[in-house]
C-alpha atoms as a PDB file:
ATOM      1  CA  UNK A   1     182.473  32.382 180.520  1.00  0.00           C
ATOM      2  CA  UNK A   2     179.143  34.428 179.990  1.00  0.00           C
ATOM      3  CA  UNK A   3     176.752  34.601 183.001  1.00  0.00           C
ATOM      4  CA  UNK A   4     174.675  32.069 184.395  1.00  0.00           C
ATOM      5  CA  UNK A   5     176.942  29.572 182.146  1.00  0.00           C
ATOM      6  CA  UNK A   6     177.473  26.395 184.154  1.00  0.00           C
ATOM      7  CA  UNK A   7     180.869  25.572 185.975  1.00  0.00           C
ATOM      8  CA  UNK A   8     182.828  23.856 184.206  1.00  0.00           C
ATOM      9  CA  UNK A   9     183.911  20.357 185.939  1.00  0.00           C
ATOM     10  CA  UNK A  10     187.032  20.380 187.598  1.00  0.00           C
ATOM     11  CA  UNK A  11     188.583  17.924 185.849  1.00  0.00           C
ATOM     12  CA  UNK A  12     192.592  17.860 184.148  1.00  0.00           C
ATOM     13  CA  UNK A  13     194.164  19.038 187.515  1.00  0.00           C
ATOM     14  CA  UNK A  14     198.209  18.322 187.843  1.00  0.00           C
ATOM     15  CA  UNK A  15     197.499  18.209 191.575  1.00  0.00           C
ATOM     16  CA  UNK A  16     195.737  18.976 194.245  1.00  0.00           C
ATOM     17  CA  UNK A  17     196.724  20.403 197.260  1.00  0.00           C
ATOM     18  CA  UNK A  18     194.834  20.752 200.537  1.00  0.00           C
ATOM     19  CA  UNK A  19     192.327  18.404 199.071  1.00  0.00           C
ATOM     20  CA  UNK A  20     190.354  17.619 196.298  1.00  0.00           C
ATOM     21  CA  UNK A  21     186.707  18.248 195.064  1.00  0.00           C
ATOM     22  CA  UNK A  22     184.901  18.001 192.203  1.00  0.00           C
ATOM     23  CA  UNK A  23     181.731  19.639 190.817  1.00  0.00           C
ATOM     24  CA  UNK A  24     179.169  17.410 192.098  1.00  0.00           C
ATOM     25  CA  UNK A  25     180.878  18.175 195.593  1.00  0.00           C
ATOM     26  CA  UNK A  26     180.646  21.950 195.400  1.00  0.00           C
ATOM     27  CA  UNK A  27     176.441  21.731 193.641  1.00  0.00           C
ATOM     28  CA  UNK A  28     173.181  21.820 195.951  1.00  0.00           C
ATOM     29  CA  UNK A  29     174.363  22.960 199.347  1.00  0.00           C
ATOM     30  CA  UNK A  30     176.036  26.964 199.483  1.00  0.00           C
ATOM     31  CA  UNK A  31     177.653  28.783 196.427  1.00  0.00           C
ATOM     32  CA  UNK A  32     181.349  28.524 195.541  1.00  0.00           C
ATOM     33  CA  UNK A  33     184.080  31.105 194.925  1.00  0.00           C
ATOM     34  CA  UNK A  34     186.604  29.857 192.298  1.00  0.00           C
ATOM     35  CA  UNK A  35     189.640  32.056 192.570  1.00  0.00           C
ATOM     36  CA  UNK A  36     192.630  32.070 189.836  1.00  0.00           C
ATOM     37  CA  UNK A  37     196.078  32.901 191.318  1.00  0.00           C
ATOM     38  CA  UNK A  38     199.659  32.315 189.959  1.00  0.00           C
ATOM     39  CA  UNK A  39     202.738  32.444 191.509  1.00  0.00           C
ATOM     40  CA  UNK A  40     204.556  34.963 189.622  1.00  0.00           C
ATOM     41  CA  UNK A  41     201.541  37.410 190.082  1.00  0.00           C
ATOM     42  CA  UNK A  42     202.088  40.039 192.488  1.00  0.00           C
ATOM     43  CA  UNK A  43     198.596  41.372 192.686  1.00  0.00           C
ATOM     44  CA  UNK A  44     197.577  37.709 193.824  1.00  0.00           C
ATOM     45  CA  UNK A  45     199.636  37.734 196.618  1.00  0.00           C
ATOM     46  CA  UNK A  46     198.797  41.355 197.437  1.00  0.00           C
ATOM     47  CA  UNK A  47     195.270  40.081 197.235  1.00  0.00           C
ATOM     48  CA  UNK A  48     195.337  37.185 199.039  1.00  0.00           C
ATOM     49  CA  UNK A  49     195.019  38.078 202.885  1.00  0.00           C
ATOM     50  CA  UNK A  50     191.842  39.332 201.399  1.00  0.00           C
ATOM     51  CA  UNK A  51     190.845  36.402 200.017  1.00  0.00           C
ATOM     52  CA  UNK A  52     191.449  33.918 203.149  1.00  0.00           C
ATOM     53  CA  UNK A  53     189.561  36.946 205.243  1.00  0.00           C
ATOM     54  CA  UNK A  54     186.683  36.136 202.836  1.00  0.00           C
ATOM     55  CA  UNK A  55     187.358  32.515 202.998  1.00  0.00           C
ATOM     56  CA  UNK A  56     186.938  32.743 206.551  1.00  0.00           C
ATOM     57  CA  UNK A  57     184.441  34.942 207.294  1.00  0.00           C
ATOM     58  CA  UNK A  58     181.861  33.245 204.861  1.00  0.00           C
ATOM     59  CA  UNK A  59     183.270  29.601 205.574  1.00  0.00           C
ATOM     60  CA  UNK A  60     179.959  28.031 206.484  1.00  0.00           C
ATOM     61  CA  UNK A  61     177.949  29.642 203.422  1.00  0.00           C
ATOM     62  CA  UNK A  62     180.439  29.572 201.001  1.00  0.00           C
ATOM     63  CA  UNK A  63     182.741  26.615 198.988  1.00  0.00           C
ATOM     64  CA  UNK A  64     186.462  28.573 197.940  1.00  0.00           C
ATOM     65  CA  UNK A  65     188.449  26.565 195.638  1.00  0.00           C
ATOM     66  CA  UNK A  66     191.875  28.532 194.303  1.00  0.00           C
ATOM     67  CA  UNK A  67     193.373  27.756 191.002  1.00  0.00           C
ATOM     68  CA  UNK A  68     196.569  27.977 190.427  1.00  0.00           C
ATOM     69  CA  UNK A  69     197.289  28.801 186.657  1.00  0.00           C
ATOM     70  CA  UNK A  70     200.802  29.015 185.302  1.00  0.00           C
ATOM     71  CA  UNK A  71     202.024  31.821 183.374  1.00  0.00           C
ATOM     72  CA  UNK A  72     205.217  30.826 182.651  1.00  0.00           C
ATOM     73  CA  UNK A  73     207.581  28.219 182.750  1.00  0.00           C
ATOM     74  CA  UNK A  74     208.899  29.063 185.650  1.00  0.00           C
ATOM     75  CA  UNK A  75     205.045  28.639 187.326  1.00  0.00           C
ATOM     76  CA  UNK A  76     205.257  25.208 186.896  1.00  0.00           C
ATOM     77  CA  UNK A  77     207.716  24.274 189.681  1.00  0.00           C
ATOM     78  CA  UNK A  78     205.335  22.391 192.203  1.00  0.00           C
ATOM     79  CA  UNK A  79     207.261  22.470 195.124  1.00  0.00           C
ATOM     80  CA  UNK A  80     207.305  26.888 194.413  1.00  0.00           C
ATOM     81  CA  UNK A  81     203.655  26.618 194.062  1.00  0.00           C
ATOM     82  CA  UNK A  82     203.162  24.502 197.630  1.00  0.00           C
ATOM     83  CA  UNK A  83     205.554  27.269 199.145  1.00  0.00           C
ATOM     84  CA  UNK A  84     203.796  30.295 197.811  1.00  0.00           C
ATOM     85  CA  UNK A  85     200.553  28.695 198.726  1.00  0.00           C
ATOM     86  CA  UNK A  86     201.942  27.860 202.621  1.00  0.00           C
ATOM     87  CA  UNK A  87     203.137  31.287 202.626  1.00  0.00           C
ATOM     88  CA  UNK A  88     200.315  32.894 202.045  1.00  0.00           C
ATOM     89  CA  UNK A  89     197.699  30.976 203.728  1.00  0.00           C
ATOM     90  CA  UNK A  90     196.151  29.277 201.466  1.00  0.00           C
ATOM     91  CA  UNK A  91     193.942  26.387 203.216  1.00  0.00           C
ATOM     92  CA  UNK A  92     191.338  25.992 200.568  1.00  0.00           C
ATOM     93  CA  UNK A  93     191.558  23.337 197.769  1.00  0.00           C
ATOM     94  CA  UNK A  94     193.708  24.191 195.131  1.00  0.00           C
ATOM     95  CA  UNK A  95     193.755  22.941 191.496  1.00  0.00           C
ATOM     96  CA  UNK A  96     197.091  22.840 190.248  1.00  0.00           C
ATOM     97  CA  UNK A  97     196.209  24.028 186.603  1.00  0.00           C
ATOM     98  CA  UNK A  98     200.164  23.435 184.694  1.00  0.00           C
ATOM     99  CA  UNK A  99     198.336  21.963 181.357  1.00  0.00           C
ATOM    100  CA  UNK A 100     195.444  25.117 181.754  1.00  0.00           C
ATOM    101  CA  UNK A 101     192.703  22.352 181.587  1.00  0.00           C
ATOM    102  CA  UNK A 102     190.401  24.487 183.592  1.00  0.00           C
ATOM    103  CA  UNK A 103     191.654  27.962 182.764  1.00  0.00           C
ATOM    104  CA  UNK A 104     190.439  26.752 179.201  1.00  0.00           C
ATOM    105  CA  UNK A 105     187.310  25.442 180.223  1.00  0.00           C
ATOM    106  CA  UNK A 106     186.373  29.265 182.056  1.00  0.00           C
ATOM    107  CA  UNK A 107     188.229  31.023 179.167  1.00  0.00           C
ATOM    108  CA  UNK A 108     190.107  32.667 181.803  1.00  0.00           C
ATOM    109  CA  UNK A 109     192.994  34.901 180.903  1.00  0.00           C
ATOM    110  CA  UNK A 110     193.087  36.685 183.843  1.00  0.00           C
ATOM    111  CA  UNK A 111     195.163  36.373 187.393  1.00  0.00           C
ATOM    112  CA  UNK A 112     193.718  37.145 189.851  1.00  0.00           C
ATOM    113  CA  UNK A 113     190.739  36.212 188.746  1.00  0.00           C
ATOM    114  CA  UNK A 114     187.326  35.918 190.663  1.00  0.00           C
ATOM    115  CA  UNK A 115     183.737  33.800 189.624  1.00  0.00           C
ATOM    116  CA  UNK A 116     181.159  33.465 191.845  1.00  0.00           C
ATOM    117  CA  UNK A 117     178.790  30.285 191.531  1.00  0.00           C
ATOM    118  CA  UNK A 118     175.028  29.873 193.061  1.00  0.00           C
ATOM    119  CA  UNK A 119     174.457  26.781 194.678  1.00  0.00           C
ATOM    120  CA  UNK A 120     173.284  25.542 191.392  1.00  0.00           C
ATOM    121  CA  UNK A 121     176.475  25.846 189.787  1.00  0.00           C
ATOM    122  CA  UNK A 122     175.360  29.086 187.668  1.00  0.00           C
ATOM    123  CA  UNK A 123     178.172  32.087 187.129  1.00  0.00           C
ATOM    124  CA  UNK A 124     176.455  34.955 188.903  1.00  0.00           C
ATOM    125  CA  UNK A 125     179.630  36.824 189.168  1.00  0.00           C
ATOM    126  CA  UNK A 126     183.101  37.456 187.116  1.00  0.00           C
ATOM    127  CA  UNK A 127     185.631  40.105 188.395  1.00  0.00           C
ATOM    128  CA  UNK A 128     189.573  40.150 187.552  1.00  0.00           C
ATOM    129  CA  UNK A 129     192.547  42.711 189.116  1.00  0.00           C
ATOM    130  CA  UNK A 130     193.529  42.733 192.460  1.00  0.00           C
ATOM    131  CA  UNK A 131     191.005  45.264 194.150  1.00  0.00           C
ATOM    132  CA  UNK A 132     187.544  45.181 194.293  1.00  0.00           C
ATOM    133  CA  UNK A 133     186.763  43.069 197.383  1.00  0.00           C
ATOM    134  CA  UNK A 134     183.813  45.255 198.223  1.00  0.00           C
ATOM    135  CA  UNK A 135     182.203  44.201 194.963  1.00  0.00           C
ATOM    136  CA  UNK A 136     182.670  40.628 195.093  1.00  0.00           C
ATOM    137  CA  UNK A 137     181.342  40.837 198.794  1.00  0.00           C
ATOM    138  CA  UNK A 138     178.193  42.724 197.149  1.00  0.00           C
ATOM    139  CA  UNK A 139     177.886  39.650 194.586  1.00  0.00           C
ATOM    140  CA  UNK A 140     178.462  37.083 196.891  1.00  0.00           C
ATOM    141  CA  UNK A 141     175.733  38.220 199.836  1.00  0.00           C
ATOM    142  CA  UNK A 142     173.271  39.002 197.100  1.00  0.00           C
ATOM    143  CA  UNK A 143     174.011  35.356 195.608  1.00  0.00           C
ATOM    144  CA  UNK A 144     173.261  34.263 199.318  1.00  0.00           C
ATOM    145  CA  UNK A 145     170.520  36.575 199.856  1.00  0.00           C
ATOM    146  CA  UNK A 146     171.702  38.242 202.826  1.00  0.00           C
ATOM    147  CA  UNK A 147     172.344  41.744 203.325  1.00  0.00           C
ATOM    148  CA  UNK A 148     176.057  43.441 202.829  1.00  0.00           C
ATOM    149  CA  UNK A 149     178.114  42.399 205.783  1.00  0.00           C
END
């Protein structure tokens, strides 16, 4: 995806888990993290206290949907991806991604993987790896328009 693309919609999900949403849910009010994660990543889980510290901290300005793309057989085992996800926190809606519907719809080839939304539903932001929470807390305040926390 190319900046200021729109999201795609979230359609072609295996599951959900902890809810579902769709686009039209996530447009008009705050901006949305969309966060790629896979089971058999390590940096993912490494990553993801950081993530739900995010999740909290900007829960009333911000929607956080998680993806969870497969990248192996092996990833496709829901009742593995429900345990890694309870393990590790993971509150927010998650896309269960086993046919890579939406990882082909963001041309994403990366885990983790991190795009920010406006509250139009514009990419302002597109960061993979595990590190490099201070930079997608710089692109999500300036997407909000509030100074670095």
């Amino acid at each position: 995806m190319r900046l200021r693309e729109p999201m795609p919609e979230l359609q072609g999900a295996t599951e959900w888990l902890n809810g579902e949403v769709s686009k039209s849910d996530l447009l008009g009010n705050k901006p949305t993290l969309i966060h790629f994660w896979s089971v058999s990543c390590g940096l993912c889980k490494e990553a993801m206290p950081n993530v739900n510290e995010f999740r909290e901290e900007y829960k009333d300005d911000l929607n956080v949907v998680a993806v969870h793309m497969p990248r192996s057989e092996k990833d496709l085992d829901l009742d593995k991806i429900k345990e890694v996800a309870a393990e590790h926190d993971i509150t927010q809606p998650i896309f269960v991604d086993n046919k890579h519907a939406l990882t082909d719809a963001f041309e994403n080839q990366y885990v983790p993987a991190y795009y920010v939304f406006d509250e139009e539903g514009n990419l302002r932001h597109f960061q993979a790896g595990g590190g490099g929470m201070k930079m997608l807390r710089k692109r999500v305040n300036r997407v909000l328009g509030v100074k670095d926390k």
